[in-house]
Protein backbone atom coordinates (compact mmCIF):
# COMPACT_ATOMS: atom_id res chain seq x y z
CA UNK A 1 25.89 4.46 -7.99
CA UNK A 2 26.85 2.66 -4.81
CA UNK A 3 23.27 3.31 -2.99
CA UNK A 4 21.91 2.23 -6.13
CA UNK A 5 24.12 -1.43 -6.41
CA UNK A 6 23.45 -2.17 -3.06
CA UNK A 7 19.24 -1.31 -3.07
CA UNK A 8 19.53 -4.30 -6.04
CA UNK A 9 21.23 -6.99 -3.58
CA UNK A 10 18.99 -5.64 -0.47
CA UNK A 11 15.74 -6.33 -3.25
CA UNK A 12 17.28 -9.42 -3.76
CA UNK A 13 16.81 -10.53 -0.52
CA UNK A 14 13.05 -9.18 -0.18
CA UNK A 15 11.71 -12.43 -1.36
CA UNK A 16 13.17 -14.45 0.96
CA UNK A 17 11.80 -12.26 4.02
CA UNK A 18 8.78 -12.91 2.39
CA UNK A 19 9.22 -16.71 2.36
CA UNK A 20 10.54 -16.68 6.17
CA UNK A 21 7.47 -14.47 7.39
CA UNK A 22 5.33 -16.74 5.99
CA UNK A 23 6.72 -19.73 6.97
CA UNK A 24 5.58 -19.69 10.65
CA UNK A 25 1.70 -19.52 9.16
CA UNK A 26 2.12 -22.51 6.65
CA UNK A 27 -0.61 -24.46 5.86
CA UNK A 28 0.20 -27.94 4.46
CA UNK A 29 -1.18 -28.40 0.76
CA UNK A 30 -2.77 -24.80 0.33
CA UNK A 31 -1.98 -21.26 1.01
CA UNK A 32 -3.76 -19.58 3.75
CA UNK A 33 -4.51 -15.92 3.75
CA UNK A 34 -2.66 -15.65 6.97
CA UNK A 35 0.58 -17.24 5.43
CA UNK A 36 0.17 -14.69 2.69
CA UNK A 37 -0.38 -11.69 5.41
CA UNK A 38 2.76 -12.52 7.48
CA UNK A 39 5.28 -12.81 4.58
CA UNK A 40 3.31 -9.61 3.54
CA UNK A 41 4.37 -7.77 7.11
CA UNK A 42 7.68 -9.36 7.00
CA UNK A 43 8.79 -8.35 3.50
CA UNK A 44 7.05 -4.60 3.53
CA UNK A 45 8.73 -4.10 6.88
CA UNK A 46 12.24 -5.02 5.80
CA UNK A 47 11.72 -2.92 2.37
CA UNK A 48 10.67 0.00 4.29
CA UNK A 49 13.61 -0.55 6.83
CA UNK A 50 15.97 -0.56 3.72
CA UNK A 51 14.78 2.39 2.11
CA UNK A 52 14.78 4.44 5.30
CA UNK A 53 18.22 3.87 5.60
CA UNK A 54 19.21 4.37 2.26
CA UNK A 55 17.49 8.01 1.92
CA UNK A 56 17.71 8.92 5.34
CA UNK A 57 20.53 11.19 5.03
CA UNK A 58 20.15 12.22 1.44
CA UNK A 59 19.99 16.10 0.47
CA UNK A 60 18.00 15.63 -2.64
CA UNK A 61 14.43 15.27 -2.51
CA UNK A 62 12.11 12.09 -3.29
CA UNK A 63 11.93 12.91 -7.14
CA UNK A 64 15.79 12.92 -6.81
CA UNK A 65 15.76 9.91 -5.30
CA UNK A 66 13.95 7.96 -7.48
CA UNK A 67 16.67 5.87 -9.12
CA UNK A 68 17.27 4.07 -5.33
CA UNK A 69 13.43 3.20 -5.46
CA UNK A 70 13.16 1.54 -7.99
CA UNK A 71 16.68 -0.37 -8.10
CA UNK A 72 15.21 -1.54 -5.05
CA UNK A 73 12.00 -2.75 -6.14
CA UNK A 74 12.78 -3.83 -9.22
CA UNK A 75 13.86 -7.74 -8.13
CA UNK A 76 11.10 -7.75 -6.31
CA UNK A 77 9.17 -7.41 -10.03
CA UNK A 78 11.18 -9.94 -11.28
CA UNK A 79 10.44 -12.53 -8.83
CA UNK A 80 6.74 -11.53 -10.07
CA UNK A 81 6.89 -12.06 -13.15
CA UNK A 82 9.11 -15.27 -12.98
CA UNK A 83 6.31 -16.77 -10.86
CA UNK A 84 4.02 -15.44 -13.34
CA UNK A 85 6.10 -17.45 -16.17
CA UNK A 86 6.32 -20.99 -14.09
CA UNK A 87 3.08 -20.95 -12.20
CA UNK A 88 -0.41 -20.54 -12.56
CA UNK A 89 -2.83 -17.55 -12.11
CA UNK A 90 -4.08 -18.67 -8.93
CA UNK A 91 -0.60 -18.59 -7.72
CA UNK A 92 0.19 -15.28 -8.97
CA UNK A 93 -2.91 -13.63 -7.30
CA UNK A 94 -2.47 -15.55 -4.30
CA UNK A 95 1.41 -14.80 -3.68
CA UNK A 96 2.90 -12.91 -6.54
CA UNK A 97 0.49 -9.76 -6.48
CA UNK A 98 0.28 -9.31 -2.47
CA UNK A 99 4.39 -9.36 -2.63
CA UNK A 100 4.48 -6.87 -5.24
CA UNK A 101 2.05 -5.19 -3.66
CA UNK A 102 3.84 -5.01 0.13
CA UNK A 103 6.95 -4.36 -1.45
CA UNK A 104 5.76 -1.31 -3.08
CA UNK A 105 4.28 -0.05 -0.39
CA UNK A 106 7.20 -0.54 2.04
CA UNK A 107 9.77 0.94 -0.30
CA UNK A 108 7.44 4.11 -0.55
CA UNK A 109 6.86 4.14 2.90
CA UNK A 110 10.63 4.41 3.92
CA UNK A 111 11.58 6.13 1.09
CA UNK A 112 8.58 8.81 2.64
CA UNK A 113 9.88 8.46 6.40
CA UNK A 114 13.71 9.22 5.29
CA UNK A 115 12.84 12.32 3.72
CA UNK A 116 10.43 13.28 6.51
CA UNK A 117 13.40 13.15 8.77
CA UNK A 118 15.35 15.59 6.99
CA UNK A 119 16.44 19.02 8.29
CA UNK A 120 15.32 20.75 5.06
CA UNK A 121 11.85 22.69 4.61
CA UNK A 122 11.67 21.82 0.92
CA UNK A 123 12.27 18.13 1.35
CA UNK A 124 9.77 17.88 3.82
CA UNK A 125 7.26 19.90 1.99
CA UNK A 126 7.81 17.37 -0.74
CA UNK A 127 7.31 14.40 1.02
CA UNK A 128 4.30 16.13 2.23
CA UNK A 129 3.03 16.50 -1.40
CA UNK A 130 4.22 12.55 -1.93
CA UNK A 131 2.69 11.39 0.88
CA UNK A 132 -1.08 12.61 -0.58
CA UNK A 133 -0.24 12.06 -4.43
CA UNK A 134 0.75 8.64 -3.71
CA UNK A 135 -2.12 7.86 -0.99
CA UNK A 136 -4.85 9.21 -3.64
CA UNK A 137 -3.54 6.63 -6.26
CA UNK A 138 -3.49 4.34 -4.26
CA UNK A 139 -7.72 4.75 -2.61
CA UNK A 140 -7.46 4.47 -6.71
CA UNK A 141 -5.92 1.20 -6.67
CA UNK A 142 -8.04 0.04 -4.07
CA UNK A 143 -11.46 1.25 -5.61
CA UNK A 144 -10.42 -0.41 -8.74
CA UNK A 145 -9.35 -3.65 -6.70
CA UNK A 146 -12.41 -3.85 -5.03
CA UNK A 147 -14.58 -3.81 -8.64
CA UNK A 148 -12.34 -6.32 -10.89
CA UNK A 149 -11.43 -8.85 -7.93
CA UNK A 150 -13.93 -8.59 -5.00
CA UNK A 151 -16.93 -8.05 -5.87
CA UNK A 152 -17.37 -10.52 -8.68
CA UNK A 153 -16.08 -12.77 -6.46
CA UNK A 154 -18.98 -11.90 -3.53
CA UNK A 155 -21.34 -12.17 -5.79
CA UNK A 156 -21.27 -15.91 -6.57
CA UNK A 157 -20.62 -16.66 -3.24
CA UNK A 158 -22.74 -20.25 -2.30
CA UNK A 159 -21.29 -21.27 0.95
CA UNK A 160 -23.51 -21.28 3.88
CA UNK A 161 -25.28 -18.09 5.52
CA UNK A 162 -23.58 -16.19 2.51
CA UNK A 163 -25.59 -13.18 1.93
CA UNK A 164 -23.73 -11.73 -1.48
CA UNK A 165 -26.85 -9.12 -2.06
CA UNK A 166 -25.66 -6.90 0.84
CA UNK A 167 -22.39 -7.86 0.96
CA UNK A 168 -22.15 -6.60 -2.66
CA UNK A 169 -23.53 -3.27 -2.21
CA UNK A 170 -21.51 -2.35 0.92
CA UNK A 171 -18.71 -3.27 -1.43
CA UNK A 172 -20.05 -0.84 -3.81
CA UNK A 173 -20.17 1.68 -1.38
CA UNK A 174 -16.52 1.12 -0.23
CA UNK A 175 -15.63 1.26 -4.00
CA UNK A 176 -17.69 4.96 -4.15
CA UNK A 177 -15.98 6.50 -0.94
CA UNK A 178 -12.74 5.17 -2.27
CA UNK A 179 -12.87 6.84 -5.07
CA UNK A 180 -14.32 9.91 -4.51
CA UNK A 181 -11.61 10.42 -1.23
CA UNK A 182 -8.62 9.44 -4.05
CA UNK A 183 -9.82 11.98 -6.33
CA UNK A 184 -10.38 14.64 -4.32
CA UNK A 185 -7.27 13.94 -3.22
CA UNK A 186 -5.69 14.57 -6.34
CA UNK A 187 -7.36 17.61 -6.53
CA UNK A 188 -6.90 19.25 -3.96
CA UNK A 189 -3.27 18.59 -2.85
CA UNK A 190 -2.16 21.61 -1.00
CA UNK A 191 -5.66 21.52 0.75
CA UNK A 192 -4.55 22.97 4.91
CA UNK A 193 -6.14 20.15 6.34
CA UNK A 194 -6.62 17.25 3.96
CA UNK A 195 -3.39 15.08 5.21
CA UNK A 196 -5.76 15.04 8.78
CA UNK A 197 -8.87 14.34 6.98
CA UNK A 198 -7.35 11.78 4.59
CA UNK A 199 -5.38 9.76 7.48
CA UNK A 200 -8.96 9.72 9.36
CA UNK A 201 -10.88 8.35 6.44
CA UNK A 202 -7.72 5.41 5.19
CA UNK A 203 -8.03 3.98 8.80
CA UNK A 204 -11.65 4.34 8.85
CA UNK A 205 -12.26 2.65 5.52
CA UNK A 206 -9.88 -0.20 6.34
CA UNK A 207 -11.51 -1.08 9.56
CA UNK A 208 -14.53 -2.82 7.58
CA UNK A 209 -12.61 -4.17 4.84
CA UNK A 210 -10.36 -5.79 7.85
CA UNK A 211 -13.76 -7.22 9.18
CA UNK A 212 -14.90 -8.04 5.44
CA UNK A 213 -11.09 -10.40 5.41
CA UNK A 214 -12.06 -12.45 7.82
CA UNK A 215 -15.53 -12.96 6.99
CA UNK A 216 -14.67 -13.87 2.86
CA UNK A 217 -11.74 -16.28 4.46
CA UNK A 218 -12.89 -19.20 2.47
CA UNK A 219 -12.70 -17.57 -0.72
CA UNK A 220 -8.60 -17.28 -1.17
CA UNK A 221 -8.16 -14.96 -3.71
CA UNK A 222 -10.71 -12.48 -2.68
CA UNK A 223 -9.97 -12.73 0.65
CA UNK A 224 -6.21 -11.91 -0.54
CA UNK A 225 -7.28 -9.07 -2.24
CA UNK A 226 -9.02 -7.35 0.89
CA UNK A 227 -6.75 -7.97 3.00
CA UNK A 228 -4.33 -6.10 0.75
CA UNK A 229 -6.78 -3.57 0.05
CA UNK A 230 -7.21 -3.32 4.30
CA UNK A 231 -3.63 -2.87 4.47
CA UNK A 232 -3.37 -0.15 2.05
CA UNK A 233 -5.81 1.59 3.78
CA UNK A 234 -4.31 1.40 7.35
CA UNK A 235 -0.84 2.49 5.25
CA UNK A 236 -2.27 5.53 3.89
CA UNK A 237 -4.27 6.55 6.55
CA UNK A 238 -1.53 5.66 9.25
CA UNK A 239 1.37 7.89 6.95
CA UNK A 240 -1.00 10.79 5.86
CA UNK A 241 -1.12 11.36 9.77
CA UNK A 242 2.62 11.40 10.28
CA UNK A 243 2.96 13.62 7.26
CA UNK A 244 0.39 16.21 9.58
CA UNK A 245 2.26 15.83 12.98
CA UNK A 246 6.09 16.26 11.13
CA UNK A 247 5.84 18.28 8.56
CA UNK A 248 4.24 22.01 8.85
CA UNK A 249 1.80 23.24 6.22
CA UNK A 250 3.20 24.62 2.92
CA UNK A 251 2.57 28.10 2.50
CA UNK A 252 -0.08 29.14 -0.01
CA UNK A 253 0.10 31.31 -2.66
CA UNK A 254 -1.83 34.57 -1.88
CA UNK A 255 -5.43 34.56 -2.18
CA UNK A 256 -5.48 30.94 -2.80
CA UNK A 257 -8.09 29.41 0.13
CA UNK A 258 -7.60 26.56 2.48
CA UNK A 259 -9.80 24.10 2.64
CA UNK A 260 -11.22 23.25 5.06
């Protein structure tokens, strides 16, 4: 109950990291995508931080551990929904949405990391499993991000040299690879290899949409968008490798194949 009380105050706080990581990038009478990626940093860094040390000694496993997850994100989706109460949309994709989004990622990225650093096979074996269950849903999340937010968005692009025909099917293609990688993912969870294979392909399918941010800068909330989609990517990919260096492979059931 204790760890629990005290993830609420340390969620508490999360929004004002946010606020002070962004403060250094503040643009005066708009919000830059830069301001937005620095409280972004700042706030999925100290969440992570938190939820390291809060699980970091823990015998249970990550299921187990649940309750201290979401204690500690919950303020966070408070916040969100408060700003989604007082403020407009704009505001709510443009600050409300990449803070959820950070947060969530940072809590399940220490969370992750704590139980990667236990002694015990079983925990680690689950955080393995975590570490690709969540990673698929999340190529999910970006795939779907991509479609409702981005791509409509390319499309009607008018500013100058815009070229929204090609732009829009590379999109399409980052949508398909996306997709596919998440549901295979899901699929095949115990595959031998697939944390390797699935760390290669986040970082090499963020690299793009990182160069994508910074050419869509002008357009704030899709620019938001892939730059939170780039991030997940680089999260994913950067994790699913740390899961294949730490944690050895869980044994197979007999006559069940590896792949690859």
């Amino acid at each position: 109950m204790g760890k629990i009380v005290l993830s609420v105050v340390l969620g508490l706080l999360a929004p004002f990291v946010f606020i002070m990581g962004a403060e250094p990038f503040e643009a005066r009478g708009k919000t830059s995508v830069q301001e937005v990626l620095a409280g972004c940093i700042a706030g999925a860094l100290y969440l992570a931080v938190c939820q390291f040390m809060a699980t970091r000694n823990s015998s249970s496993g990550i299921r187990a551990d649940w309750p201290i997850l979401a204690a500690m994100m919950a303020p966070l989706l408070g916040m969100v929904l408060f700003i989604a109460a007082v403020e407009n949309g704009d505001v709510v994709l443009a600050q409300g949405v990449p803070m959820l989004l950070a947060g969530c990622i940072g809590c399940l990225a220490g969370s992750v990391a704590g139980h990667l650093g236990t002694r015990t096979a079983p925990n680690r074996q689950a955080a393995w499993r975590v570490v690709l269950r969540a990673g698929a849903g999340l190529f999910l999340v970006v795939a779907a991000t991509l479609v409702v937010v981005v791509i409509p968005a390319v499309a009607k692009d008018t500013s100058p040299h815009a070229t929204p025909g090609p732009a829009v099917k590379a999109f399409i293609v980052s949508v398909v690879l996306h997709g596919f990688l998440g549901a295979f993912m899901l699929w095949r969870t115990r595959g031998g290899k697939l944390p390797v294979v699935a760390g290669v392909f986040g970082l090499l399918l963020g690299l793009p949409l990182l160069g994508a941010a910074g050419a869509f800068a002008h357009m704030h909330p899709a620019a938001i968008a892939i730059w939170a989609c780039t991030g997940i990517d680089l999260v994913v990919g950067a994790s699913s490798l740390v899961a294949a260096a730490m944690v050895r492979e869980p044994e197979l059931p007999e006559g069940e194949l590896r792949f690859p």
